[in-house]
PDB file of N, CA and C in Angstrom:
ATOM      1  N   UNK A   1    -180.528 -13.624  86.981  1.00  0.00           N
ATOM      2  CA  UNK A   1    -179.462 -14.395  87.592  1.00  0.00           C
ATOM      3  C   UNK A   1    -178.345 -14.673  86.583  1.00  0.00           C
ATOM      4  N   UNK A   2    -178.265 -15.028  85.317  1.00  0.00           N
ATOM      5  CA  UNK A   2    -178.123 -15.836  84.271  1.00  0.00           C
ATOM      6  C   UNK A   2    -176.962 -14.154  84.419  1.00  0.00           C
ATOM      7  N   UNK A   3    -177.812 -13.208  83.979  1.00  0.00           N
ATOM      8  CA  UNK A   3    -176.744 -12.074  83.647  1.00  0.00           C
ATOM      9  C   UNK A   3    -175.801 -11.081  85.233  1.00  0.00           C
ATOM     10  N   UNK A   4    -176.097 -11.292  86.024  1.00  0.00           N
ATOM     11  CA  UNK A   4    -175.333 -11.158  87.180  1.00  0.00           C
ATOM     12  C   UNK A   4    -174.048 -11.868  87.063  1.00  0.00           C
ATOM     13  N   UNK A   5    -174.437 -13.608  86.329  1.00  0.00           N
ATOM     14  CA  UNK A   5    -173.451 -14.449  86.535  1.00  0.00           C
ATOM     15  C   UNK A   5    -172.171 -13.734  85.568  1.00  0.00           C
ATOM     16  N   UNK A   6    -172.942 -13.848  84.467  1.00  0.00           N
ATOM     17  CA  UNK A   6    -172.040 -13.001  83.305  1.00  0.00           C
ATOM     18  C   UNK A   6    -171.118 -12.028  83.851  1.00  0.00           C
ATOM     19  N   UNK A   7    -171.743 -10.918  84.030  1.00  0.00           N
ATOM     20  CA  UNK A   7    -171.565  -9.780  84.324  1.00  0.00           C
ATOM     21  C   UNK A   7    -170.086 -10.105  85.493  1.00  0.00           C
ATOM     22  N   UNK A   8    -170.465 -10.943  86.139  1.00  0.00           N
ATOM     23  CA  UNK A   8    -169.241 -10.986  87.489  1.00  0.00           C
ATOM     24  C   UNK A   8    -167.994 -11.775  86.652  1.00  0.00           C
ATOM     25  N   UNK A   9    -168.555 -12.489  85.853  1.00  0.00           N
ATOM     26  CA  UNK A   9    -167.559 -13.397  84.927  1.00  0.00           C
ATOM     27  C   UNK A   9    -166.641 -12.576  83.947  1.00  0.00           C
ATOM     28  N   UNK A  10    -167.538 -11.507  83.489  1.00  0.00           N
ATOM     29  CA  UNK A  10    -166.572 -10.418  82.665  1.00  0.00           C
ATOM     30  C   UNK A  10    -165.766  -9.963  83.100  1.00  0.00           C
ATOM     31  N   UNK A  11    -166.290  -8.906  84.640  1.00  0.00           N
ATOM     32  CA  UNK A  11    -165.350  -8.065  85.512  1.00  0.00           C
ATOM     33  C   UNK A  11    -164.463  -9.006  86.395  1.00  0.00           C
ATOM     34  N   UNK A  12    -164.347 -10.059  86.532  1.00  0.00           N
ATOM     35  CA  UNK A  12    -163.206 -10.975  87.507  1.00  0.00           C
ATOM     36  C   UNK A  12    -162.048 -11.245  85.999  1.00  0.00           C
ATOM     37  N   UNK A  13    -162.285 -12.079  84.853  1.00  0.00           N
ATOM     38  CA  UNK A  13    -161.505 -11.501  83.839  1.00  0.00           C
ATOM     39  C   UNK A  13    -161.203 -10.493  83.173  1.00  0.00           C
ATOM     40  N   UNK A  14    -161.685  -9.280  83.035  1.00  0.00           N
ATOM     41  CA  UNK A  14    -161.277  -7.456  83.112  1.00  0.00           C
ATOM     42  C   UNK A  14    -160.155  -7.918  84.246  1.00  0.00           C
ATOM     43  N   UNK A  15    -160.308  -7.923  85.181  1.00  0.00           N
ATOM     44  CA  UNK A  15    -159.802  -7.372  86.437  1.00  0.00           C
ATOM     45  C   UNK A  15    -158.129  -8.803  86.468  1.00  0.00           C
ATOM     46  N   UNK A  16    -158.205  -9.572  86.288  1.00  0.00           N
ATOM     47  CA  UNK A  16    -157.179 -10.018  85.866  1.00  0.00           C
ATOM     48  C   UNK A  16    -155.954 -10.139  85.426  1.00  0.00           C
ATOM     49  N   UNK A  17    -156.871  -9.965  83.837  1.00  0.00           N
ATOM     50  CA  UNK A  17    -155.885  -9.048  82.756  1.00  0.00           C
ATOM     51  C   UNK A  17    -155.340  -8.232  82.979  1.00  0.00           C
ATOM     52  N   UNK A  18    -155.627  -7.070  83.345  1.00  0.00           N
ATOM     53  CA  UNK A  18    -155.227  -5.770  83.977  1.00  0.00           C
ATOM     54  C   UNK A  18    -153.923  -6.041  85.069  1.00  0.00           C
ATOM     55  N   UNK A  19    -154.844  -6.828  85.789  1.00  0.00           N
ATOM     56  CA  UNK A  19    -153.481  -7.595  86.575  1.00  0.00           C
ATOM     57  C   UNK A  19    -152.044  -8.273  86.301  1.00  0.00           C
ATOM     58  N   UNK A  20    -152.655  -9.136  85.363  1.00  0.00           N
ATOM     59  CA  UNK A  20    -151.636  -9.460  84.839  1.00  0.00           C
ATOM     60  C   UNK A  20    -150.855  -8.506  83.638  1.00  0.00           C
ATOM     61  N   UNK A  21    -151.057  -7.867  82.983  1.00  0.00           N
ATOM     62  CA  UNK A  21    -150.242  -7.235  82.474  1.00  0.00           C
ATOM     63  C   UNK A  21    -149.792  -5.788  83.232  1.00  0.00           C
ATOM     64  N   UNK A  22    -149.959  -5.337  84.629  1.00  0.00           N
ATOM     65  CA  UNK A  22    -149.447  -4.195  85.351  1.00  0.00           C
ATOM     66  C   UNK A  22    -148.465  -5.198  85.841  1.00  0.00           C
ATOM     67  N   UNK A  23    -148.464  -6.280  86.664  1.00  0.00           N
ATOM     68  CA  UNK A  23    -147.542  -7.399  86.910  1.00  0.00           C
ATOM     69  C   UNK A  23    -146.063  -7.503  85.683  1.00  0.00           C
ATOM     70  N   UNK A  24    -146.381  -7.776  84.911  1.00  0.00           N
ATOM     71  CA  UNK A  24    -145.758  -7.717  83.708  1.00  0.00           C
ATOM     72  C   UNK A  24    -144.150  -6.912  83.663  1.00  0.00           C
ATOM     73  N   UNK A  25    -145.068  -5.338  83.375  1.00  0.00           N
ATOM     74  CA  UNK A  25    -144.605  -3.998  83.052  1.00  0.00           C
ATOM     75  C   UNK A  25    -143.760  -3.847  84.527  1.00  0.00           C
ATOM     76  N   UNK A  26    -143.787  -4.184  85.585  1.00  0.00           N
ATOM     77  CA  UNK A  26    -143.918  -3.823  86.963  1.00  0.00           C
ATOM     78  C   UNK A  26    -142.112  -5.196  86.971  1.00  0.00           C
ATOM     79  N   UNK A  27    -142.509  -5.829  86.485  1.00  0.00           N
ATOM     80  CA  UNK A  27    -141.127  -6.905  86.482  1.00  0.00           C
ATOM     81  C   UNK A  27    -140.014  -6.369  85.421  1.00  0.00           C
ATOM     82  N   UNK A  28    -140.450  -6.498  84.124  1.00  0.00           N
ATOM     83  CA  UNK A  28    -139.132  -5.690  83.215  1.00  0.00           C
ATOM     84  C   UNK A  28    -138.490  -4.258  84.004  1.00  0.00           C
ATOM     85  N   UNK A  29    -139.498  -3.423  84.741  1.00  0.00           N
ATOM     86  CA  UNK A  29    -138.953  -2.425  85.048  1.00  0.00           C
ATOM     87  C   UNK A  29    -137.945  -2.522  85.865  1.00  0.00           C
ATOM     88  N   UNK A  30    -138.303  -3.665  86.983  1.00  0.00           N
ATOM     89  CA  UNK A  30    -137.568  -3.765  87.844  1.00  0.00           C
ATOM     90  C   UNK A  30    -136.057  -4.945  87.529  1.00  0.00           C
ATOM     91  N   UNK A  31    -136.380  -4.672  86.718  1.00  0.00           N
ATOM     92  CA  UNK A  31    -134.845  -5.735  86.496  1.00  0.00           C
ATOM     93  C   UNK A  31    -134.010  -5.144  86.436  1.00  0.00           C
ATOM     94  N   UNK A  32    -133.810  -4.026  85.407  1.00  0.00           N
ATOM     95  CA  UNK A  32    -133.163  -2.599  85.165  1.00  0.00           C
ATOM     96  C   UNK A  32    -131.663  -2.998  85.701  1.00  0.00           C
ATOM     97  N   UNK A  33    -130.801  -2.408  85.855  1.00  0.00           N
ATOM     98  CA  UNK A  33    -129.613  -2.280  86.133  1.00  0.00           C
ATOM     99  C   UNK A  33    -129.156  -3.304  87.040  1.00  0.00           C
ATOM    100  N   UNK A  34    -129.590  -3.864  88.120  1.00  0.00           N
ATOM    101  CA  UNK A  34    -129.610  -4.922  88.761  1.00  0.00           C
ATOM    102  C   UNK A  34    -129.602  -6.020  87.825  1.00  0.00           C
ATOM    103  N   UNK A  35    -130.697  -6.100  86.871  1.00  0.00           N
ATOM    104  CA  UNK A  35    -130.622  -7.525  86.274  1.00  0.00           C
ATOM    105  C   UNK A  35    -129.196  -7.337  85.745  1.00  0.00           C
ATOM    106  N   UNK A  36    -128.406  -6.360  84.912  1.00  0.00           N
ATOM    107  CA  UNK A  36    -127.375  -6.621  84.023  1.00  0.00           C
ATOM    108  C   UNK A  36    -126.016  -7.248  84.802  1.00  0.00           C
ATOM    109  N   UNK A  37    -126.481  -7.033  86.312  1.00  0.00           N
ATOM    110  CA  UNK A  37    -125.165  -6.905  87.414  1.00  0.00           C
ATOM    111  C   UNK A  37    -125.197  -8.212  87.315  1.00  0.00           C
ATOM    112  N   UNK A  38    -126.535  -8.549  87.802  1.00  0.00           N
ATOM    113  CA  UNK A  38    -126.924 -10.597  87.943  1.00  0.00           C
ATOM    114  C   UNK A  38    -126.595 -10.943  86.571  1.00  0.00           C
ATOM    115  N   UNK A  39    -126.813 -10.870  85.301  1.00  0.00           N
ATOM    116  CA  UNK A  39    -126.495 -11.441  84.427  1.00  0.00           C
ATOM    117  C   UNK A  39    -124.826 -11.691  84.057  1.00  0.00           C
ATOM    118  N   UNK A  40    -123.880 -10.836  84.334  1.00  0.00           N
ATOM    119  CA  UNK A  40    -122.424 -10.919  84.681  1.00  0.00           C
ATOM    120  C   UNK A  40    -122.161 -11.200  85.314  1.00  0.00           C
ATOM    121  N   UNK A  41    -122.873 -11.811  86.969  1.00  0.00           N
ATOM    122  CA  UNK A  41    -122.318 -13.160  87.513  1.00  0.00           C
ATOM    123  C   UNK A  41    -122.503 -14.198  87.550  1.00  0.00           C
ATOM    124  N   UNK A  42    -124.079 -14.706  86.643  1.00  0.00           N
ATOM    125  CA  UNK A  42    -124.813 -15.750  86.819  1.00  0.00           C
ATOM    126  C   UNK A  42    -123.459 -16.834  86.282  1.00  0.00           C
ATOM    127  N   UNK A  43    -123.166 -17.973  87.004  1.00  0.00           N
ATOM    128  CA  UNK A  43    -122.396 -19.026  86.245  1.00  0.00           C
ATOM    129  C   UNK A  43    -121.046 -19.012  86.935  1.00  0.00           C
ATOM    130  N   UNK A  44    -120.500 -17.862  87.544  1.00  0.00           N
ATOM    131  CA  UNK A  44    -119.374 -17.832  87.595  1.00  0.00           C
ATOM    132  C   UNK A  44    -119.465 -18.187  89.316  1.00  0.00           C
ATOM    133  N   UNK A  45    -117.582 -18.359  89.471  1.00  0.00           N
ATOM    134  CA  UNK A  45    -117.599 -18.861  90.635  1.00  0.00           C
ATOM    135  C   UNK A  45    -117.600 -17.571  91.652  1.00  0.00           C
ATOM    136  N   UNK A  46    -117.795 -17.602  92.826  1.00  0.00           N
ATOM    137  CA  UNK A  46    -118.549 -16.637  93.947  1.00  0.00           C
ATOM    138  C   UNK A  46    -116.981 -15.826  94.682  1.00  0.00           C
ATOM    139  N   UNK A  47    -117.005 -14.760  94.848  1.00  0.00           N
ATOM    140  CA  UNK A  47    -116.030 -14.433  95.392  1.00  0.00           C
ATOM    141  C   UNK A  47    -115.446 -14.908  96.765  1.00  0.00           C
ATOM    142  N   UNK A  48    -114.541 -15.038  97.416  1.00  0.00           N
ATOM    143  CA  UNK A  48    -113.488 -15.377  98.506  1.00  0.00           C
ATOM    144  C   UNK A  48    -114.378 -14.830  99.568  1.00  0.00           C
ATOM    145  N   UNK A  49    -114.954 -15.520 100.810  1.00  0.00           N
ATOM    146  CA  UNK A  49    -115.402 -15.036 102.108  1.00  0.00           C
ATOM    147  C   UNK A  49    -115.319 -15.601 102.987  1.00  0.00           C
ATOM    148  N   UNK A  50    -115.199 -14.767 103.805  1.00  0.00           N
ATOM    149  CA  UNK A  50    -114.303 -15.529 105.127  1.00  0.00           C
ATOM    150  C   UNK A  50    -115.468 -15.017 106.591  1.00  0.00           C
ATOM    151  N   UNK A  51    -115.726 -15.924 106.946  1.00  0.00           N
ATOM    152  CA  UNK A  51    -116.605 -15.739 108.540  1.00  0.00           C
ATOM    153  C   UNK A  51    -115.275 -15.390 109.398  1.00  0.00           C
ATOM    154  N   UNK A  52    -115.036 -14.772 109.936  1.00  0.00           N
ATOM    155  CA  UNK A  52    -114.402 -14.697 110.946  1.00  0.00           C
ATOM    156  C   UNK A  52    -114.658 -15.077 112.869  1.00  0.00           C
ATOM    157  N   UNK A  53    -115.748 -14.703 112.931  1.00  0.00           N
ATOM    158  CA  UNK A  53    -116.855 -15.358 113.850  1.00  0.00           C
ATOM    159  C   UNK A  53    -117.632 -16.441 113.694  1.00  0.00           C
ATOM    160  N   UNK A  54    -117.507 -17.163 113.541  1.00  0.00           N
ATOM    161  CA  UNK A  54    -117.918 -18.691 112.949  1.00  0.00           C
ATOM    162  C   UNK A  54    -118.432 -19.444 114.149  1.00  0.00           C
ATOM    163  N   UNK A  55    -119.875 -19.250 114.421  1.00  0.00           N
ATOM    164  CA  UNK A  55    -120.330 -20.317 115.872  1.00  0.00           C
ATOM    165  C   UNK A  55    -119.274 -20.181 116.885  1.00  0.00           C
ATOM    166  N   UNK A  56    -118.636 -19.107 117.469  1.00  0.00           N
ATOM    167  CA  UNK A  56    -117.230 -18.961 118.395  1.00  0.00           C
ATOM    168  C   UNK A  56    -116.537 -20.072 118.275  1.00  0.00           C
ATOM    169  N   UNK A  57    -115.842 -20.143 117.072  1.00  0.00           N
ATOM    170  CA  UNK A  57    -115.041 -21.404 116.203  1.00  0.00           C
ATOM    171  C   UNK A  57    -113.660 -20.036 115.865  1.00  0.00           C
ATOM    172  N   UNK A  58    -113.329 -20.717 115.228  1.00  0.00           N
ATOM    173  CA  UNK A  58    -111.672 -20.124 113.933  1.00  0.00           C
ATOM    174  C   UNK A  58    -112.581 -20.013 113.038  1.00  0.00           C
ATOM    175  N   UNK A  59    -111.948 -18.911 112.514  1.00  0.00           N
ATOM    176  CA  UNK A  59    -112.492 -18.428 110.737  1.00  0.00           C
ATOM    177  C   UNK A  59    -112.543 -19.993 109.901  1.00  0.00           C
ATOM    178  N   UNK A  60    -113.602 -19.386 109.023  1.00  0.00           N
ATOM    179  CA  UNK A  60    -114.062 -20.281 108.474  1.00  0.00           C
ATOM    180  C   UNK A  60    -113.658 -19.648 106.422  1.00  0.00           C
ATOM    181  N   UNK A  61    -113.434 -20.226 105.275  1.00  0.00           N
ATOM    182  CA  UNK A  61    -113.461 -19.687 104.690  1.00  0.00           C
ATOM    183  C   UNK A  61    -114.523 -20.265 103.483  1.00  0.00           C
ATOM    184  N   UNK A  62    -115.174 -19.844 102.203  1.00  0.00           N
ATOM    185  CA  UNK A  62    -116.309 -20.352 101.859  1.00  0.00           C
ATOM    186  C   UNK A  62    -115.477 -21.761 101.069  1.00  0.00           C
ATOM    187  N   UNK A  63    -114.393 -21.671 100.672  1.00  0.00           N
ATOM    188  CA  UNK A  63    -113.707 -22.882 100.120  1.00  0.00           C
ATOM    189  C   UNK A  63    -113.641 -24.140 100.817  1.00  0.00           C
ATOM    190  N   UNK A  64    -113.703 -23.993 102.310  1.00  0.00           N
ATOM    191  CA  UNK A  64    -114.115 -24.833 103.252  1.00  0.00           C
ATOM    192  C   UNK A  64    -115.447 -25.469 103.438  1.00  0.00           C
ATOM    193  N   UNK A  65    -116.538 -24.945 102.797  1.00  0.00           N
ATOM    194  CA  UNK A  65    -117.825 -25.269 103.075  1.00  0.00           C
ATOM    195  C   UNK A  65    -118.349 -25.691 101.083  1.00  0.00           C
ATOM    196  N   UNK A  66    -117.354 -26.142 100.575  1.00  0.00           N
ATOM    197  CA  UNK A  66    -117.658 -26.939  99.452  1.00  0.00           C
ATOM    198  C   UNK A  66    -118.419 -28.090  99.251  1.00  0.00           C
ATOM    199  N   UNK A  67    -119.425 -28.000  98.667  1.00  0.00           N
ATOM    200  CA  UNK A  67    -120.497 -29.312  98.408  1.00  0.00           C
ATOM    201  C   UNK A  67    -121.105 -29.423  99.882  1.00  0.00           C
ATOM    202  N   UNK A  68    -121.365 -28.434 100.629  1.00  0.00           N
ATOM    203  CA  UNK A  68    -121.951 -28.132 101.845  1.00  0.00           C
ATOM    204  C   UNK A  68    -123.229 -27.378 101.011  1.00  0.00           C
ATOM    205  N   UNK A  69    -124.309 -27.264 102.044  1.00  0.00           N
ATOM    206  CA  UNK A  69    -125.562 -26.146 102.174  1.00  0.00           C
ATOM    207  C   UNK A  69    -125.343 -25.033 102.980  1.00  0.00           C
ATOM    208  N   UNK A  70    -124.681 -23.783 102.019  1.00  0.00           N
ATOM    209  CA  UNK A  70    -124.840 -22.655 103.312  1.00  0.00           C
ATOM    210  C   UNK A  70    -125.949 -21.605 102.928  1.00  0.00           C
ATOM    211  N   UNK A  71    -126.156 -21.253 104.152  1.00  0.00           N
ATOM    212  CA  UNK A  71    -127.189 -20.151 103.420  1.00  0.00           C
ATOM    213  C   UNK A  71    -126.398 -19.168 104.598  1.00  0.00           C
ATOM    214  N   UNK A  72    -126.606 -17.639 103.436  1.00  0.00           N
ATOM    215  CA  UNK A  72    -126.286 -16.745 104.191  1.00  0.00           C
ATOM    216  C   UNK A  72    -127.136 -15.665 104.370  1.00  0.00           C
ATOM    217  N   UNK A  73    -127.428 -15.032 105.720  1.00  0.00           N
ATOM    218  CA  UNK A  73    -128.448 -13.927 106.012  1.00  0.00           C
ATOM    219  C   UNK A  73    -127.533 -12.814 106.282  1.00  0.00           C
ATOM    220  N   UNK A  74    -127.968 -11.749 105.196  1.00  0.00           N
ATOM    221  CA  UNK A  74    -127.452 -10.679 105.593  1.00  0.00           C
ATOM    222  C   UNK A  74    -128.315  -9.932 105.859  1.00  0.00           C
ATOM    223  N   UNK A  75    -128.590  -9.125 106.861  1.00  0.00           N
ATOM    224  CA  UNK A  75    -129.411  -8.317 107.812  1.00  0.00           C
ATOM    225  C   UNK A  75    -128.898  -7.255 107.795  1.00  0.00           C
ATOM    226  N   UNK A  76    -129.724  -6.041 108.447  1.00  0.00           N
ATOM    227  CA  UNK A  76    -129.031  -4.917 108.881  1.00  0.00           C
ATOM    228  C   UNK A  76    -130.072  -4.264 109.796  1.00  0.00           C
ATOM    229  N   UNK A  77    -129.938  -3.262 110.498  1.00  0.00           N
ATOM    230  CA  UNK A  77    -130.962  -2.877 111.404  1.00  0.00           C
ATOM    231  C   UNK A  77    -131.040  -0.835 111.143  1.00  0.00           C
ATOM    232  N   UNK A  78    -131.977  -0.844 110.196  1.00  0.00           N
ATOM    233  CA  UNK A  78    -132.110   0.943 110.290  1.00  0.00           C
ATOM    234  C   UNK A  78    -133.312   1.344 110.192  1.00  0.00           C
TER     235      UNK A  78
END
């Protein structure tokens, strides 16, 4: 019993590790060219956008929705 316990205790930390460092390798990779794009806008202010369809309202522009919560969903269907 004593070594079953072991034994499962080794391979659940084996199996981990492994995990965690494919996790790892699997994130730097993916930062790649994307991250450098995000890192040259992080901080700065957001470009000019304008809803034009706004809840069947008048355009709306994002300078208008200052110290507001917007969230925006961009979708697409393919």
């Amino acid at each position: 019993m004593r070594m079953t316990l072991a034994f499962l205790f080794a391979a659940m930390l084996t199996f981990a590790s492994v995990t965690a460092q494919v996790d790892d390798g699997f994130q730097r990779e993916r930062r790649g060219e994307s991250g450098a794009a995000k890192d040259q806008l992080e901080g700065k202010s957001p470009p000019d956008l304008v809803a034009e369809n706004w809840l069947n309202s008048k355009a709306v522009d994002l300078a208008a929705l200052k110290g507001k919560v917007v969230v925006l969903d961009f979708w697409g269907t393919w």
